[in-house]
Protein backbone atom coordinates (compact mmCIF):
# COMPACT_ATOMS: atom_id res chain seq x y z
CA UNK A 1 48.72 -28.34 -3.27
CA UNK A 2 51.48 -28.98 -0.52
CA UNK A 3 52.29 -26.99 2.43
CA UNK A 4 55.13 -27.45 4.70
CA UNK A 5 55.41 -29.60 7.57
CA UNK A 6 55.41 -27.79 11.26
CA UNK A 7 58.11 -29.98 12.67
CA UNK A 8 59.75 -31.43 10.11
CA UNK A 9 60.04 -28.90 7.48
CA UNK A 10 58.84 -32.04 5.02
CA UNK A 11 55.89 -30.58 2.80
CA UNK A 12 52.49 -32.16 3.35
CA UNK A 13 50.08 -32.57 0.48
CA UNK A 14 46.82 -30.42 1.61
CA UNK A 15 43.82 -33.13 2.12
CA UNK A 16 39.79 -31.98 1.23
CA UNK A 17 37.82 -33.69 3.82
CA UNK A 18 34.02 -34.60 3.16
CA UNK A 19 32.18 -33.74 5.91
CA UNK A 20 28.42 -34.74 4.99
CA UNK A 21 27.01 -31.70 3.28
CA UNK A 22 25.02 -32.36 0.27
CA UNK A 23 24.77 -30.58 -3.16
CA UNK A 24 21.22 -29.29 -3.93
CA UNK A 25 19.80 -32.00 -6.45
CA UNK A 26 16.34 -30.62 -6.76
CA UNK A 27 14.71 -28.17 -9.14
CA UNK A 28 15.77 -24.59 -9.64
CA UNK A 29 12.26 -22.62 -9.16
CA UNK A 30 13.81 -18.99 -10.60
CA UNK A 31 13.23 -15.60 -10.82
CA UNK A 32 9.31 -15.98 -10.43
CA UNK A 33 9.15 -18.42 -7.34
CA UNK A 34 11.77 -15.75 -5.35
CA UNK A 35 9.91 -12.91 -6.90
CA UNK A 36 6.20 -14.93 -5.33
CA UNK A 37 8.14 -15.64 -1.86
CA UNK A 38 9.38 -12.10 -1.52
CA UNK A 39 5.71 -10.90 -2.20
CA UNK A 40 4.37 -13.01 0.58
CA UNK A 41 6.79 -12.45 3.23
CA UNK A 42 6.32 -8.93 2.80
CA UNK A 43 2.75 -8.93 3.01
CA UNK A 44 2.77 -10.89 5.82
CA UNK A 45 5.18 -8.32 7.32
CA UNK A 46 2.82 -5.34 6.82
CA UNK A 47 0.17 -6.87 9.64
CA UNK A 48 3.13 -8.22 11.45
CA UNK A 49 2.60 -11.85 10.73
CA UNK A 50 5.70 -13.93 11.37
CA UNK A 51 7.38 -11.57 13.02
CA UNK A 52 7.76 -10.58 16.63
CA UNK A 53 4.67 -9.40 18.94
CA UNK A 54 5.41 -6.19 18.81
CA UNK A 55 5.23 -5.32 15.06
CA UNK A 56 1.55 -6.62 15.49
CA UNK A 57 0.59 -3.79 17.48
CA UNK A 58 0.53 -0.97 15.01
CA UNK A 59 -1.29 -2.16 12.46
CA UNK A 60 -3.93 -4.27 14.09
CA UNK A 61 -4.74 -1.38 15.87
CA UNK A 62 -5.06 0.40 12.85
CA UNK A 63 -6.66 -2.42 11.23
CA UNK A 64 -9.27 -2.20 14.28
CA UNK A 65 -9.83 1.34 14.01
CA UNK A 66 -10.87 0.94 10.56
CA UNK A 67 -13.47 -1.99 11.57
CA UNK A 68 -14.49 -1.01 14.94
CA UNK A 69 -16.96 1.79 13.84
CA UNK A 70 -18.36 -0.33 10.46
CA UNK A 71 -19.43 -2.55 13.45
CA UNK A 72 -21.23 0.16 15.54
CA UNK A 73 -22.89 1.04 12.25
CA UNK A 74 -23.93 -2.10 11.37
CA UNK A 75 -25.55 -2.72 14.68
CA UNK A 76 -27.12 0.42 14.62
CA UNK A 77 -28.41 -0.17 11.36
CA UNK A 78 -30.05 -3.49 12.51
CA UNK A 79 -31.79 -2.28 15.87
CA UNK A 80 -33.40 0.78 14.27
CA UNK A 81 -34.39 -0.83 10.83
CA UNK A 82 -33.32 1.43 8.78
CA UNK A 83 -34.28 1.53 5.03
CA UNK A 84 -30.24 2.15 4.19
CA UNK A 85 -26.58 2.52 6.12
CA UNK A 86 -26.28 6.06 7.85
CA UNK A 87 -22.54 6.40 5.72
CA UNK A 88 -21.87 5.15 2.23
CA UNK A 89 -19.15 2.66 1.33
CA UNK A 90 -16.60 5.14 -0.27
CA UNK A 91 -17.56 8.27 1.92
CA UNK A 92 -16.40 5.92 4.79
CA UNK A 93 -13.07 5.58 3.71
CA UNK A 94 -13.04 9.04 2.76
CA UNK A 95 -13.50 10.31 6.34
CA UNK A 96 -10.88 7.97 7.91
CA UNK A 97 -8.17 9.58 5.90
CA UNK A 98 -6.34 9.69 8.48
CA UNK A 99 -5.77 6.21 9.96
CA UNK A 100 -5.39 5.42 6.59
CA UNK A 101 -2.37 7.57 5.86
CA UNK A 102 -0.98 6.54 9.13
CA UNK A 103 -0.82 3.10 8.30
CA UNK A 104 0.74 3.28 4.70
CA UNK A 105 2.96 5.77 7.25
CA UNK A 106 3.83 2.58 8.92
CA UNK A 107 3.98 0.07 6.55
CA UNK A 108 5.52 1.05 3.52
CA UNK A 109 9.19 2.16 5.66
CA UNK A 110 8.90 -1.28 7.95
CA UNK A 111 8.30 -2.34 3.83
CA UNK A 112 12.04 -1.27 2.46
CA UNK A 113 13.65 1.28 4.50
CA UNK A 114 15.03 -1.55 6.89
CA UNK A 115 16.33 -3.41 3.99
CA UNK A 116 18.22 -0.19 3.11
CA UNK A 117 19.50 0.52 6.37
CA UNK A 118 21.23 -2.47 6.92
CA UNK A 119 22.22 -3.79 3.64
CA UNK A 120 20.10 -6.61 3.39
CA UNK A 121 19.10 -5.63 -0.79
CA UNK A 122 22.25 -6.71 -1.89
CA UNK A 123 22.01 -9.90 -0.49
CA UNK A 124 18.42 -10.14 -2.30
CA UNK A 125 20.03 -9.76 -5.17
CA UNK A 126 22.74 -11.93 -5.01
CA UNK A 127 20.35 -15.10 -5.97
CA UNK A 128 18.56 -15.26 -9.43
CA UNK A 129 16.24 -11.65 -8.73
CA UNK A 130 16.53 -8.50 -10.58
CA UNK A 131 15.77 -5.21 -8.93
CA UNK A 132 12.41 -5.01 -11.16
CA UNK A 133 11.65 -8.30 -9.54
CA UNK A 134 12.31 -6.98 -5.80
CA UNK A 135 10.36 -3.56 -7.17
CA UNK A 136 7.37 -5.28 -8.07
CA UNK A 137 7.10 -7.77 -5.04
CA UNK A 138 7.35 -5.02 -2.90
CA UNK A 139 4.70 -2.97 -4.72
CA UNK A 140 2.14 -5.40 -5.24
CA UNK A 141 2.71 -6.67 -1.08
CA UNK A 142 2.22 -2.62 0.18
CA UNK A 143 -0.72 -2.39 -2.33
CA UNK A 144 -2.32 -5.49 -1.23
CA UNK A 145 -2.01 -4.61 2.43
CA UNK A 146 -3.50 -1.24 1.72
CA UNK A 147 -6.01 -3.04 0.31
CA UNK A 148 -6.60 -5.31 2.79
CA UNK A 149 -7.19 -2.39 5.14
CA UNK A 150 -9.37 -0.44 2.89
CA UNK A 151 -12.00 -3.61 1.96
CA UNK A 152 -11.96 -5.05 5.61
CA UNK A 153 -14.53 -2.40 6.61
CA UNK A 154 -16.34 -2.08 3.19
CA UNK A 155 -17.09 -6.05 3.41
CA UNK A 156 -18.03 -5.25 7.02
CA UNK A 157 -20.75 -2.78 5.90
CA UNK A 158 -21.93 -5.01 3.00
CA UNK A 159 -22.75 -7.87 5.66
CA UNK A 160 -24.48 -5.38 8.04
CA UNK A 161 -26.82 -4.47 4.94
CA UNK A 162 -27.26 -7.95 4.47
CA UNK A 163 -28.15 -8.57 7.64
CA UNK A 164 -30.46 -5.58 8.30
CA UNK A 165 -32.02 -6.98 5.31
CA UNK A 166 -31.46 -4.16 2.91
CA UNK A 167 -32.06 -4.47 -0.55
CA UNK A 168 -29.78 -6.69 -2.07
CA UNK A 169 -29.80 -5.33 -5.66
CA UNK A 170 -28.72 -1.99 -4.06
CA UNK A 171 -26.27 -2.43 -2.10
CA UNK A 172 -23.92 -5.24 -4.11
CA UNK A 173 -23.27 -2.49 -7.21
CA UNK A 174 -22.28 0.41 -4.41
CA UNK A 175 -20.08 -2.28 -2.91
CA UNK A 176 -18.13 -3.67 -5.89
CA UNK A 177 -17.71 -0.30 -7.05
CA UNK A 178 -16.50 0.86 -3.88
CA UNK A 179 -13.57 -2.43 -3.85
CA UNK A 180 -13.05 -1.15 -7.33
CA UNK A 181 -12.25 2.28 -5.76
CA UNK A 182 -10.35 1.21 -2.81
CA UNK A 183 -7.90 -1.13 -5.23
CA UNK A 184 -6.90 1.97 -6.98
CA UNK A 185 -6.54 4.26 -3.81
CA UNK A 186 -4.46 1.40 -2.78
CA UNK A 187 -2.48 1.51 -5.99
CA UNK A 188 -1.70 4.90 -5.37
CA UNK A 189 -0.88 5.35 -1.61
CA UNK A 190 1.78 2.16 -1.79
CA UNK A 191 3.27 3.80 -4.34
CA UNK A 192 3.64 7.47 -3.15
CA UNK A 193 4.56 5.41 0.82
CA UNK A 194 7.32 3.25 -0.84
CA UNK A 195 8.92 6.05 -3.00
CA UNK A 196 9.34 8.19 0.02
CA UNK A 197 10.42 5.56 2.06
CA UNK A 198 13.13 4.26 -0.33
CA UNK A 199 14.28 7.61 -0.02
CA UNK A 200 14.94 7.74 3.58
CA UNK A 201 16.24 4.96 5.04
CA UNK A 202 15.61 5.77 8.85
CA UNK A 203 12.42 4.57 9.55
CA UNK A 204 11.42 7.48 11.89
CA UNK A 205 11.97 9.82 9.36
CA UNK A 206 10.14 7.94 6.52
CA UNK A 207 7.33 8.00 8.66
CA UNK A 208 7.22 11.38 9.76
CA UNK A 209 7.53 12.25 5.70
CA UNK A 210 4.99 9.95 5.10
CA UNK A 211 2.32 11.08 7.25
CA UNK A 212 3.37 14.97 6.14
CA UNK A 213 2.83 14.44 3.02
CA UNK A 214 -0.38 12.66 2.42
CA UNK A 215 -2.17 14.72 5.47
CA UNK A 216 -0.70 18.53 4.59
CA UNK A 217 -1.73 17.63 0.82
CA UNK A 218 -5.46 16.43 1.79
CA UNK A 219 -5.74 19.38 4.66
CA UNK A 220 -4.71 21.95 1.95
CA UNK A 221 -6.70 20.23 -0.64
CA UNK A 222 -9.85 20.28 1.58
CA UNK A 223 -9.61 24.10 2.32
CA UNK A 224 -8.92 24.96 -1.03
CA UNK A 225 -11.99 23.17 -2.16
CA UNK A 226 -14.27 25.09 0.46
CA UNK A 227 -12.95 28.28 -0.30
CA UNK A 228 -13.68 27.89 -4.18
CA UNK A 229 -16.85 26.63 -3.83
CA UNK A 230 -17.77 29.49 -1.58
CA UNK A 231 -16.28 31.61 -4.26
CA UNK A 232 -18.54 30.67 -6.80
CA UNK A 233 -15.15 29.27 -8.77
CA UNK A 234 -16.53 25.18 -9.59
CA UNK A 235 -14.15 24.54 -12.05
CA UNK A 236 -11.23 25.46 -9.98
CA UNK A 237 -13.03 23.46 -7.21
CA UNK A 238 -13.01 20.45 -9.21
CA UNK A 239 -9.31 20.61 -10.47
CA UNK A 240 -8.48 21.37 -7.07
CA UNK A 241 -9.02 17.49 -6.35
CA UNK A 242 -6.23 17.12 -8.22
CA UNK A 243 -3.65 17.93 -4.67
CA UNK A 244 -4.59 15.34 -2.77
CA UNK A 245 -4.18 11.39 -3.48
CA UNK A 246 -7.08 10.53 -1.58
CA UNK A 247 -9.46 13.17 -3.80
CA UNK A 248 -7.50 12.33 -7.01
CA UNK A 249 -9.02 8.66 -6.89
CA UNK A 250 -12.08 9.60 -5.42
CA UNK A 251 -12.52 12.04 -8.61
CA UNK A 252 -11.72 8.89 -10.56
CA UNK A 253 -13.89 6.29 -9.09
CA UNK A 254 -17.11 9.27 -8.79
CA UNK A 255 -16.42 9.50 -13.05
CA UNK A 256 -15.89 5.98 -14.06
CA UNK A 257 -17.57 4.12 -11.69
CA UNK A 258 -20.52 5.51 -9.71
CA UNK A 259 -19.34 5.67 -6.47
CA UNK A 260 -20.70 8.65 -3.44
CA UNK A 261 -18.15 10.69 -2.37
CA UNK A 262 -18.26 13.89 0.63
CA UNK A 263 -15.67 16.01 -1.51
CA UNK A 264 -16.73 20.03 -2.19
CA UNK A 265 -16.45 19.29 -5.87
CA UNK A 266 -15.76 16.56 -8.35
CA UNK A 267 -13.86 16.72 -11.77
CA UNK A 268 -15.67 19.03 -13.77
CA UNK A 269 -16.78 17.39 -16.99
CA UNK A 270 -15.82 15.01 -19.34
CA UNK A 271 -12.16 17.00 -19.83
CA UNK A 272 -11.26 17.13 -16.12
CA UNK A 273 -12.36 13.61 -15.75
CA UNK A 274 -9.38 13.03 -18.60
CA UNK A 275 -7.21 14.62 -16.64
CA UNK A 276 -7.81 13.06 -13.65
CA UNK A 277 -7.30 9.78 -14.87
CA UNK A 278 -4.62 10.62 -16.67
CA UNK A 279 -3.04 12.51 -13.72
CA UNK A 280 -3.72 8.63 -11.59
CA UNK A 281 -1.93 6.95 -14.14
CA UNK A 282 1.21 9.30 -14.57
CA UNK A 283 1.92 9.19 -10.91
CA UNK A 284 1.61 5.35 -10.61
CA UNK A 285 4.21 5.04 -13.55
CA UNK A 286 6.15 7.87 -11.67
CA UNK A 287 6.12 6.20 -8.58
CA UNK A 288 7.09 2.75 -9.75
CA UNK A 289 10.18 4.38 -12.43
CA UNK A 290 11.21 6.48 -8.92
CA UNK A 291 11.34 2.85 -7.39
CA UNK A 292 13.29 1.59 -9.98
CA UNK A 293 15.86 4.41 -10.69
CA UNK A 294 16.32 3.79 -6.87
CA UNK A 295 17.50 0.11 -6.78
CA UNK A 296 19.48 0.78 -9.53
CA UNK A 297 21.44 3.18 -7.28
CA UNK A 298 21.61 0.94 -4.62
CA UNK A 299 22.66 -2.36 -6.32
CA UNK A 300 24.86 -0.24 -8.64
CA UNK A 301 23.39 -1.44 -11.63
């Protein structure tokens, strides 16, 4: 390669200087060890770990409003000597439906709608990650976090019982079934948060759709119930369950695994227990082939 001189006109052969940068000798970690970072960043990001003080706020707040009262029941439970907690495990989480919804609310759009907005995905995948990759980090992080926030105050509980000196053999089944439970609520409410955020990459908005959706769906849910039951109409009271995400899992967990719920009505029988399950499953699947069909959009693949 030449180029020609400035003063002389005489052409000057181009020169490649070495200026100290090394080449990368070590080993390529792949698809998985990306896939493992992304996972971990991200859940780190949903209690705002990392990050600036700011993004703490939210959901340690949240986090606290799930704990504080589990702590008020637990000392409660220990200065009065009760024979057994005043709320069960699962009916707990039941009636804090709504901090719960707020936080997947929050999370799931500080999750993936910023990535969106600004164009970061593409950049994701421009190193050895496919979008199922980036689709499954992201999913197992929101469920984790979920998680995280459901079994916080159900471990809570379990120690106060402990502590009170409850009955031991008792209270361990109703609390593994419970974590059981909130694993599969968690399942479900990352998924339904994430597809709804990937779809609306303002975070405002994804949170306002968010919230909407999973509170208008167990309001509507809740008075449809009562107003069945009243009726005389169980059946239709049970498959009612089906609106909501929140009584959709606790149908499932009541069925298959024994745990107390505060719902009007449960799935009625061995038939709407199928259909309950199945109905869990079908809109995990849908959620994650919504996330999918998304990235492929995005990364134009």
């Amino acid at each position: 390669m030449s180029v020609e001189g400035a003063a002389g006109g005489r052409p000057e052969h181009g020169v490649i200087h070495d200026i100290g940068y090394r080449h990368y000798d070590g080993p390529r970690l792949g698809r998985s060890y990306v896939q493992r970072s992304l996972f971990a960043e991200s859940l780190k990001g949903s209690y705002g770990l990392g990050r600036a003080a700011r993004t703490k706020v939210m959901p340690m707040l949240l986090l606290a409003a799930m704990c504080v009262p589990t702590l008020i029941i637990v000392v409660v439970a220990s200065v009065t000597g009760g024979a057994e907690l005043p709320v069960g495990y699962t009916a707990y989480l039941t009636q804090l439906q709504v901090v719960i919804a707020v936080y997947v609310a929050a999370q799931a759009p500080a999750s993936v709608s910023r990535d969106l907005r600004f164009g970061i995905v593409p950049l994701y995948f421009s190193r050895p990650m496919r979008r199922v990759d980036y689709v499954r980090a992201k999913y197992a992080a929101s469920a984790t976090a979920v998680f995280v926030l459901l079994a916080a105050p159900l471990t809570i509980l379990f120690a106060g019982a402990l502590l009170a000196e409850m009955p031991l053999g008792e209270h361990l089944p109703d609390y593994l079934r419970s974590l059981v439970g909130a694993a599969l609520l968690a399942v479900v409410l990352a998924g339904i948060g994430l597809v709804i955020a990937a779809f609306t990459p303002r975070r405002g908005l994804g949170i306002a759709a968010i919230v909407s959706v999973l509170l208008v769906l167990a309001g509507v849910q809740t008075a449809a119930q009562a107003i069945a039951v009243e009726e005389g109409a169980g059946t239709v009271a049970g498959y009612l369950g089906l609106l909501s995400p929140f009584s959709l899992v606790d149908g499932v967990s009541t069925e298959l695994f024994g745990t107390d719920t505060v719902l009007w009505a449960g799935p009625p029988g061995t038939v709407g227990t199928a259909v309950f399950v199945a109905v869990t499953v079908l809109l995990v699947a849908a959620c994650y082939g919504l996330l999918l069909r998304r990235y492929r959009r995005v990364t134009g693949s």
